[in-house]
C-alpha atoms as a PDB file:
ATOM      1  CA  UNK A   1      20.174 -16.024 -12.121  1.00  0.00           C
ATOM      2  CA  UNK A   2      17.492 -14.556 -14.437  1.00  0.00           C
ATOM      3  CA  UNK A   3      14.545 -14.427 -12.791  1.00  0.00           C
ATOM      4  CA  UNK A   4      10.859 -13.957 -13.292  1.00  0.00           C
ATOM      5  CA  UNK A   5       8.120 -13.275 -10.649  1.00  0.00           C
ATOM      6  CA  UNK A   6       4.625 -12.837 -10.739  1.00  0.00           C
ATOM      7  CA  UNK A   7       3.879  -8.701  -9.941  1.00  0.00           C
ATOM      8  CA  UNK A   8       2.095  -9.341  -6.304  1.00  0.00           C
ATOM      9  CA  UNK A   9       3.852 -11.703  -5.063  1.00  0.00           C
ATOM     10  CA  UNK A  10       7.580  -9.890  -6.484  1.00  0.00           C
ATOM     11  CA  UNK A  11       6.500  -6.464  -5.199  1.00  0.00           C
ATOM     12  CA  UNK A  12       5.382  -7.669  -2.098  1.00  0.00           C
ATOM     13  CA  UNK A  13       7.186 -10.659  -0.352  1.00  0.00           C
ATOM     14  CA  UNK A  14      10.043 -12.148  -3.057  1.00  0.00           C
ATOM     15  CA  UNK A  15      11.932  -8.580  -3.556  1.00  0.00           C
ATOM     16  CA  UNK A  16      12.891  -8.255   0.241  1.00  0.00           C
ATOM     17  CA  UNK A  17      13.718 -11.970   0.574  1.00  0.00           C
ATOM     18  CA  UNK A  18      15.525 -11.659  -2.520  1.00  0.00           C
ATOM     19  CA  UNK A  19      17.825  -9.086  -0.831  1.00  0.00           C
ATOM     20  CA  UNK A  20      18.568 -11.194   2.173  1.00  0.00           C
ATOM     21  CA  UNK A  21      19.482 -14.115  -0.731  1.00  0.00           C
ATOM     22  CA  UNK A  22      22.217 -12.086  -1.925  1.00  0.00           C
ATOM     23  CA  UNK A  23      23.394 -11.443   1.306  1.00  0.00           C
ATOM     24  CA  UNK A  24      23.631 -14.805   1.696  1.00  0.00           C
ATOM     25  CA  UNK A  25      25.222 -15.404  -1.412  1.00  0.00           C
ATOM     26  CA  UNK A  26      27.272 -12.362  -2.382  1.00  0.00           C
ATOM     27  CA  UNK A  27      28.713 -14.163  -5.633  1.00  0.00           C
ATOM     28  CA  UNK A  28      25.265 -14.295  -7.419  1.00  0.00           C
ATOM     29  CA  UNK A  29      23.886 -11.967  -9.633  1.00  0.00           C
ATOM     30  CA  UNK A  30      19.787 -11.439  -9.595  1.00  0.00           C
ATOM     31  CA  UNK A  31      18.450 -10.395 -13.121  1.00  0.00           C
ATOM     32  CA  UNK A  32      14.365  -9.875 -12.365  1.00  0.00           C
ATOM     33  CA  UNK A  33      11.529  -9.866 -14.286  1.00  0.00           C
ATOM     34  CA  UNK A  34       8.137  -8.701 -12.538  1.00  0.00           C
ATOM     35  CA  UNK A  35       5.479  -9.346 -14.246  1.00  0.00           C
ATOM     36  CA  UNK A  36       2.447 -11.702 -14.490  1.00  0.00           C
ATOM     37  CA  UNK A  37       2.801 -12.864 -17.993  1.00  0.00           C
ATOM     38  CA  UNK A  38       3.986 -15.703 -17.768  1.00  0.00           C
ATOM     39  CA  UNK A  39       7.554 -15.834 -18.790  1.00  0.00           C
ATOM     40  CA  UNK A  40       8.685 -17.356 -22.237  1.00  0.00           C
ATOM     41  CA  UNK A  41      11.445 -19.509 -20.471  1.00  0.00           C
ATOM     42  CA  UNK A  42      12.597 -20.741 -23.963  1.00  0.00           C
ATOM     43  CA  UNK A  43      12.442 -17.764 -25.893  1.00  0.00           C
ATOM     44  CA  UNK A  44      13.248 -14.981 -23.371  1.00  0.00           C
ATOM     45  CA  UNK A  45      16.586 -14.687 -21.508  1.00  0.00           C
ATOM     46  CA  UNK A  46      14.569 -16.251 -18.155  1.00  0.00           C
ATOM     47  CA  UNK A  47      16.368 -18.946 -16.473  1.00  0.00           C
ATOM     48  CA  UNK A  48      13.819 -19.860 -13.978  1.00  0.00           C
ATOM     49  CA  UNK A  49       9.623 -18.279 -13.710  1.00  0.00           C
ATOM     50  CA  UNK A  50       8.609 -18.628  -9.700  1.00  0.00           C
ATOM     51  CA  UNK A  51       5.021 -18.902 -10.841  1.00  0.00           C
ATOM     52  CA  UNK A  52       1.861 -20.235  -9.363  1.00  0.00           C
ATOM     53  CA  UNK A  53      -1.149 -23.237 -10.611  1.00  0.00           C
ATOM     54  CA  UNK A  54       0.314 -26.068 -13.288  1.00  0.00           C
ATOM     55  CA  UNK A  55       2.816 -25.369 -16.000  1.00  0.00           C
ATOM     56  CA  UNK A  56       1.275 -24.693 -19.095  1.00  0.00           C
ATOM     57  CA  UNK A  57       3.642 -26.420 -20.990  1.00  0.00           C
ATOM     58  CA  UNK A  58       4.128 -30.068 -19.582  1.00  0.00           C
ATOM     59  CA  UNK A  59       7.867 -30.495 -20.751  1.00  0.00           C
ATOM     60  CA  UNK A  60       8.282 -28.066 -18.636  1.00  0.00           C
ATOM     61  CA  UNK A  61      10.392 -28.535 -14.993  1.00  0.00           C
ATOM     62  CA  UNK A  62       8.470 -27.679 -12.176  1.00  0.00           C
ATOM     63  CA  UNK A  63      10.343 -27.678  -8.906  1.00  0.00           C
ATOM     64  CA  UNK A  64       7.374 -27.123  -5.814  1.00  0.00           C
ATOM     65  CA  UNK A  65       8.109 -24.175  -3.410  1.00  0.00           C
ATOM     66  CA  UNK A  66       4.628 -24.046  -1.366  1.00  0.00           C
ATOM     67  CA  UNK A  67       2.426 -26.886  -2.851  1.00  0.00           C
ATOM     68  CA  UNK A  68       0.106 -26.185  -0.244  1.00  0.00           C
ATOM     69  CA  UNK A  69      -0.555 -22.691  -1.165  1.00  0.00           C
ATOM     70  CA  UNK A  70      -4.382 -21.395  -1.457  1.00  0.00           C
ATOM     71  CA  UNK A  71      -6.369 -18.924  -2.945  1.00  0.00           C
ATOM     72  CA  UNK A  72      -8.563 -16.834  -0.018  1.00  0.00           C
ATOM     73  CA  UNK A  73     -11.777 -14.568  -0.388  1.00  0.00           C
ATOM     74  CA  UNK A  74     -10.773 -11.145   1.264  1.00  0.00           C
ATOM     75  CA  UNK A  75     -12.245  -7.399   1.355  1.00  0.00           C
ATOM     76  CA  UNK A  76     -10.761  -4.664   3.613  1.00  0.00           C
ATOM     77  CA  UNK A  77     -12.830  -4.063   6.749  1.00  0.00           C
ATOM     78  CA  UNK A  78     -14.217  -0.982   5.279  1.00  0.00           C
ATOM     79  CA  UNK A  79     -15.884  -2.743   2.402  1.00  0.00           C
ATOM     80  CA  UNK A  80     -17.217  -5.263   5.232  1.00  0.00           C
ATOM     81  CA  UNK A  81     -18.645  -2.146   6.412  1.00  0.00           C
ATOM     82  CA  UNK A  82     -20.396  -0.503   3.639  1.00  0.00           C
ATOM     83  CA  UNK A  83     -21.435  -3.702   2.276  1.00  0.00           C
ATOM     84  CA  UNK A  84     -21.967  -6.090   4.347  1.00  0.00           C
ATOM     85  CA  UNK A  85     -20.225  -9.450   4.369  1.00  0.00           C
ATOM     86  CA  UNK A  86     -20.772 -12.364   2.560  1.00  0.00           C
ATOM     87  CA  UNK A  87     -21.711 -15.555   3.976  1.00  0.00           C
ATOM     88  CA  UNK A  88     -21.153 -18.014   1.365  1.00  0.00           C
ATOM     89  CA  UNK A  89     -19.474 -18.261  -1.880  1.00  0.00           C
ATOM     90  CA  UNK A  90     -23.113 -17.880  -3.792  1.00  0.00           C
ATOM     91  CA  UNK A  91     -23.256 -14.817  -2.095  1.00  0.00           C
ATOM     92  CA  UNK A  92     -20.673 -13.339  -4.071  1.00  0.00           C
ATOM     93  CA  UNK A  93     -23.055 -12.703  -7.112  1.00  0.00           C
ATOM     94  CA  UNK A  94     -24.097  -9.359  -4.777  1.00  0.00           C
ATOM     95  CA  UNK A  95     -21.027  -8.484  -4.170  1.00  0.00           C
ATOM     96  CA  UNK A  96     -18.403  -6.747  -6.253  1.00  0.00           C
ATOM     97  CA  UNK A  97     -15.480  -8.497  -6.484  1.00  0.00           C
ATOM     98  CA  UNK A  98     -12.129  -7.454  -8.208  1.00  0.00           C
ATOM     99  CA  UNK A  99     -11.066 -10.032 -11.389  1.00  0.00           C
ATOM    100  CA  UNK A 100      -8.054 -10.719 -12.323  1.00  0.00           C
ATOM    101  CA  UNK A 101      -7.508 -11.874 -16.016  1.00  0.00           C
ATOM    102  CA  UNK A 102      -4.440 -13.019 -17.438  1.00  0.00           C
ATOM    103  CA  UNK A 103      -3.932 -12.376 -21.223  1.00  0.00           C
ATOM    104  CA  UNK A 104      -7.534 -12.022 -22.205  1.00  0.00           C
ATOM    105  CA  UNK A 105      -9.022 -14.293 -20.152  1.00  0.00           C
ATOM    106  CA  UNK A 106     -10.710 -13.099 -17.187  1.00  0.00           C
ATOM    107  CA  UNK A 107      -9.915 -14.942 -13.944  1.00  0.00           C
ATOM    108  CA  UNK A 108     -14.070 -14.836 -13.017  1.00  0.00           C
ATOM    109  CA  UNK A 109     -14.670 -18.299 -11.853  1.00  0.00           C
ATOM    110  CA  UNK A 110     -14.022 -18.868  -8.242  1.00  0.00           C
ATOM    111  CA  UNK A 111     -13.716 -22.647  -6.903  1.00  0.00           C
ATOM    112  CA  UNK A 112     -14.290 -23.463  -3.066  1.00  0.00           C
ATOM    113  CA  UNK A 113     -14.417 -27.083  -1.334  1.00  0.00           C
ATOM    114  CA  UNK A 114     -16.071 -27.908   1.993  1.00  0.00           C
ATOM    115  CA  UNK A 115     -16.555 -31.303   3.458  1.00  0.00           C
ATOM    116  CA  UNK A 116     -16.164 -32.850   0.004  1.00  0.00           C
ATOM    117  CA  UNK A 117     -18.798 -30.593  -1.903  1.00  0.00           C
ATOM    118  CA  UNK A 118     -17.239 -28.091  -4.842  1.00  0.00           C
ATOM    119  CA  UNK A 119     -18.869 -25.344  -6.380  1.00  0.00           C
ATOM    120  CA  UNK A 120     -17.898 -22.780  -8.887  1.00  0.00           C
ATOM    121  CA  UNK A 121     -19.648 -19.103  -8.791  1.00  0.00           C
ATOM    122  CA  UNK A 122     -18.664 -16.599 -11.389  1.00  0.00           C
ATOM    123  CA  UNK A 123     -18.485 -13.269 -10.385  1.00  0.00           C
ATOM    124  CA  UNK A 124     -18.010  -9.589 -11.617  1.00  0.00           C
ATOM    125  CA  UNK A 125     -17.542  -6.074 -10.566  1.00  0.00           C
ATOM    126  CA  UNK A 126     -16.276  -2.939 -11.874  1.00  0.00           C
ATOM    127  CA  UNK A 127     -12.848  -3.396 -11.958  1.00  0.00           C
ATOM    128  CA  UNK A 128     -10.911  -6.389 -14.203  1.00  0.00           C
ATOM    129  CA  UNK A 129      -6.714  -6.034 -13.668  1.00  0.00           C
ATOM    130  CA  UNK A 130      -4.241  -7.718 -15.246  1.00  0.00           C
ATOM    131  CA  UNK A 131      -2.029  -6.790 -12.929  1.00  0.00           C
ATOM    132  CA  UNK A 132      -2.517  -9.337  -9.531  1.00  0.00           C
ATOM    133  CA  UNK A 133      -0.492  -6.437  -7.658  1.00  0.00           C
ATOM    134  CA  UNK A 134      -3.261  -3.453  -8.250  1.00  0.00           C
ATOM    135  CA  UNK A 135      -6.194  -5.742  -7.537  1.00  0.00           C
ATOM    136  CA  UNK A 136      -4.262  -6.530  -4.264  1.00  0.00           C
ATOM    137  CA  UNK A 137      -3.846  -2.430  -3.781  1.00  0.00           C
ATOM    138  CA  UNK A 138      -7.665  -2.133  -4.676  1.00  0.00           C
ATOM    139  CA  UNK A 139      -8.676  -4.336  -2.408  1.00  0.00           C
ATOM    140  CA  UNK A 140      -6.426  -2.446   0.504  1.00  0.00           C
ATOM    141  CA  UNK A 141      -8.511   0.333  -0.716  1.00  0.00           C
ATOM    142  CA  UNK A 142     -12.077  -0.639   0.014  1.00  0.00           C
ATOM    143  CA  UNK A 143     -13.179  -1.361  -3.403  1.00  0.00           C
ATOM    144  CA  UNK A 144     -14.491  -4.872  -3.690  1.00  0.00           C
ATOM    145  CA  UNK A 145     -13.852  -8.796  -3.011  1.00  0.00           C
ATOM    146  CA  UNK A 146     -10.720 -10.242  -4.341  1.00  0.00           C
ATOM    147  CA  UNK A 147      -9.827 -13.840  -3.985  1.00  0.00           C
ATOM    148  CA  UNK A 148      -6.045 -14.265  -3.904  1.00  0.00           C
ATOM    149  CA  UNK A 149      -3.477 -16.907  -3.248  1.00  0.00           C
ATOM    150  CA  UNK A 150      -2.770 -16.302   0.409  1.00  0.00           C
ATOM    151  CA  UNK A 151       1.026 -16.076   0.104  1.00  0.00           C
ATOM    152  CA  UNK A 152       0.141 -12.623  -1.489  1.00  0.00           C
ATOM    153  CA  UNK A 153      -1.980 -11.175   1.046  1.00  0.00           C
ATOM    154  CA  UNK A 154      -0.669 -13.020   4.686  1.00  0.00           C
ATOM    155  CA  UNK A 155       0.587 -10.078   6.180  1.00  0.00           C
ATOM    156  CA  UNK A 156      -2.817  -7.794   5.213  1.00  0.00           C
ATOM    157  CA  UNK A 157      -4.496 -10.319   6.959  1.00  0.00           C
ATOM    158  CA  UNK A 158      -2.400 -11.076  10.383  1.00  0.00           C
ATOM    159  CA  UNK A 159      -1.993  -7.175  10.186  1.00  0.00           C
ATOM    160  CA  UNK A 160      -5.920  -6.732   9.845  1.00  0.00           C
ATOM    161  CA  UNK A 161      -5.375  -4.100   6.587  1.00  0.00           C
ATOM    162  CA  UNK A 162      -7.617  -7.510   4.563  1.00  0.00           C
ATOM    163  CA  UNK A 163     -10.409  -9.399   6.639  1.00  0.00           C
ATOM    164  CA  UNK A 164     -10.400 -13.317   5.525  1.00  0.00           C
ATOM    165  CA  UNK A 165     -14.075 -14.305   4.416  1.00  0.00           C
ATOM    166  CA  UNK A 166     -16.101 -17.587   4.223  1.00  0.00           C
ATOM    167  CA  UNK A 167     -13.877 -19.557   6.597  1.00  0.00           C
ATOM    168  CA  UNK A 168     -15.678 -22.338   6.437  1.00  0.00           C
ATOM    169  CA  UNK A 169     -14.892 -22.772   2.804  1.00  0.00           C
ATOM    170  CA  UNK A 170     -11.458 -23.254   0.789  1.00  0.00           C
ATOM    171  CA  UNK A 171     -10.217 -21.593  -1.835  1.00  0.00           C
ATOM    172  CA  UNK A 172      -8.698 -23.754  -4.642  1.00  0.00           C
ATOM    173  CA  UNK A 173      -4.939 -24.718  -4.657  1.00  0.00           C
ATOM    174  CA  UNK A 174      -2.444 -22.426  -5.679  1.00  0.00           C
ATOM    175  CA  UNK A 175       0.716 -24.331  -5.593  1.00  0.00           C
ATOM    176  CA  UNK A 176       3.720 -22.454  -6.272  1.00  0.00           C
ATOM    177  CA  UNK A 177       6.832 -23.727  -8.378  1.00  0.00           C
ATOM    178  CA  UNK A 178       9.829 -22.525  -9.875  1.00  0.00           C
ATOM    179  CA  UNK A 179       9.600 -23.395 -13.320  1.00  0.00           C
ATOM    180  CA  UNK A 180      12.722 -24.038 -15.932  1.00  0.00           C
ATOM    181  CA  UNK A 181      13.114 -25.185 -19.232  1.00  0.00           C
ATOM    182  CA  UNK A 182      15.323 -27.995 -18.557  1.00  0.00           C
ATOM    183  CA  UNK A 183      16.861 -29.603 -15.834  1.00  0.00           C
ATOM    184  CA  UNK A 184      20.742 -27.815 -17.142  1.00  0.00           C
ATOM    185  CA  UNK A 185      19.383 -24.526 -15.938  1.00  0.00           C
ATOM    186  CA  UNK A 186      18.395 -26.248 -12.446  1.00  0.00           C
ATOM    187  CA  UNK A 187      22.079 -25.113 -11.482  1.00  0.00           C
ATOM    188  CA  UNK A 188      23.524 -24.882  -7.724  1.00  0.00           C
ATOM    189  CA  UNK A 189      22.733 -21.469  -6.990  1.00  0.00           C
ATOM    190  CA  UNK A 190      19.034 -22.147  -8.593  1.00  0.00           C
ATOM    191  CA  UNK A 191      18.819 -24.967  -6.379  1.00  0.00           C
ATOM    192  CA  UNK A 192      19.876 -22.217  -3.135  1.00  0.00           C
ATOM    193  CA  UNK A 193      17.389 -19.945  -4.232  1.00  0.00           C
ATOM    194  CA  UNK A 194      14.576 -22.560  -4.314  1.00  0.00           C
ATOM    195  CA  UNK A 195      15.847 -24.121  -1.230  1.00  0.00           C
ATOM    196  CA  UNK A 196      15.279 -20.473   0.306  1.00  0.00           C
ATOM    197  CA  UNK A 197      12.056 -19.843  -1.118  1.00  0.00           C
ATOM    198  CA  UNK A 198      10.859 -22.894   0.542  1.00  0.00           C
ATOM    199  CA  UNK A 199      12.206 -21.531   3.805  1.00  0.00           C
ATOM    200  CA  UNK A 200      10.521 -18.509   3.285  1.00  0.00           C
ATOM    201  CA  UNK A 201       7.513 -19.274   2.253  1.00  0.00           C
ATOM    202  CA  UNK A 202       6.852 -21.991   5.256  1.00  0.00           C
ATOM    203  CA  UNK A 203       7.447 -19.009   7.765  1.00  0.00           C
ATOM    204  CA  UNK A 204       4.091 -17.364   5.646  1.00  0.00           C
ATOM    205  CA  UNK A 205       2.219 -20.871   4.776  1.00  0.00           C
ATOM    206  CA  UNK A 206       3.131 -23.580   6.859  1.00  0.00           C
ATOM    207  CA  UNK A 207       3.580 -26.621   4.681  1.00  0.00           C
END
């Protein structure tokens, strides 16, 4: 199976599982691609992009693995205590928070829901990543806000390394699907991988 994986959520979660996949399934061979470009599944040697949000490309097949996923506001405790911690989303325009941009657009717009009101609050700071895994490791280190899907940063959280912030409010959806070009790719051991990511990912985000 040719594989790619976004560079958080690879480094940090889907590499280990991966290794317990094969050891499941000794006959299949993992070819991986970390990275948070999004993979050309038609034009690059990619059978199948785990990737989060909608497919860009609507002929695309998207096969849900956690469609509940979200994104979650989170600083490490010792940015709570230098800085103070923010109540509300608004708040955020004090604070600085750690962008991630994809391409060259900046990922700078947070979205939040409670009790059927919506708001959108761009933000800044002083660092913008296109790399999800270093603002995750930035983050770890004290240096600003991130917001990230919570898949990525469970265990930070539960382990109390990442301190969730404004409860009260939720982060936008961040479904996430393995993607293919076609349903001839969506072979049987591409259906046991997905089938296992699902597994997985319920033990980290119940469904």
């Amino acid at each position: 199976i040719q594989l790619s994986v976004p560079s958080d959520l690879g480094r940090n979660l889907v590499l280990p599982w991966l290794c317990e996949f094969r050891r499941r399934h000794p006959d299949v061979q993992l070819r991986l691609q970390v990275s948070d470009r999004l993979a050309g599944v038609y034009r690059e040697q990619v059978d199948v992009a785990l990737r989060y949000g909608e497919p860009p490309d609507s002929s695309m097949i998207a096969l849900p693995v956690a469609p509940g996923n979200v994104r979650v506001l989170c600083a490490s405790p010792e940015y709570i205590r230098r800085h103070g911690e923010p109540r509300s989303p608004q708040e955020l325009a004090r604070h600085n928070c750690l962008c991630f941009m994809l391409g060259e657009r900046p990922h700078n717009r947070w979205k939040f829901r409670r009790a059927g009101q919506e708001i959108e609050v761009k933000v800044g700071g002083s660092f913008l990543c296109d790399d999800g895994d270093a603002v995750h490791t930035l983050a770890l280190l004290g240096e600003g806000v991130a917001y990230k899907s919570l898949l990525d940063v469970s265990g930070d959280i539960r382990e109390g390394r990442l301190l969730a912030i404004c409860r009260d409010w939720q982060g936008e959806l961040a479904p996430l699907s393995l993607l293919g070009a076609d349903r001839d790719q969506l072979r049987p051991a591409v259906r046991a991988l997905r089938e296992f990511l699902i597994e997985r990912c319920r033990e980290v985000v119940p469904a």
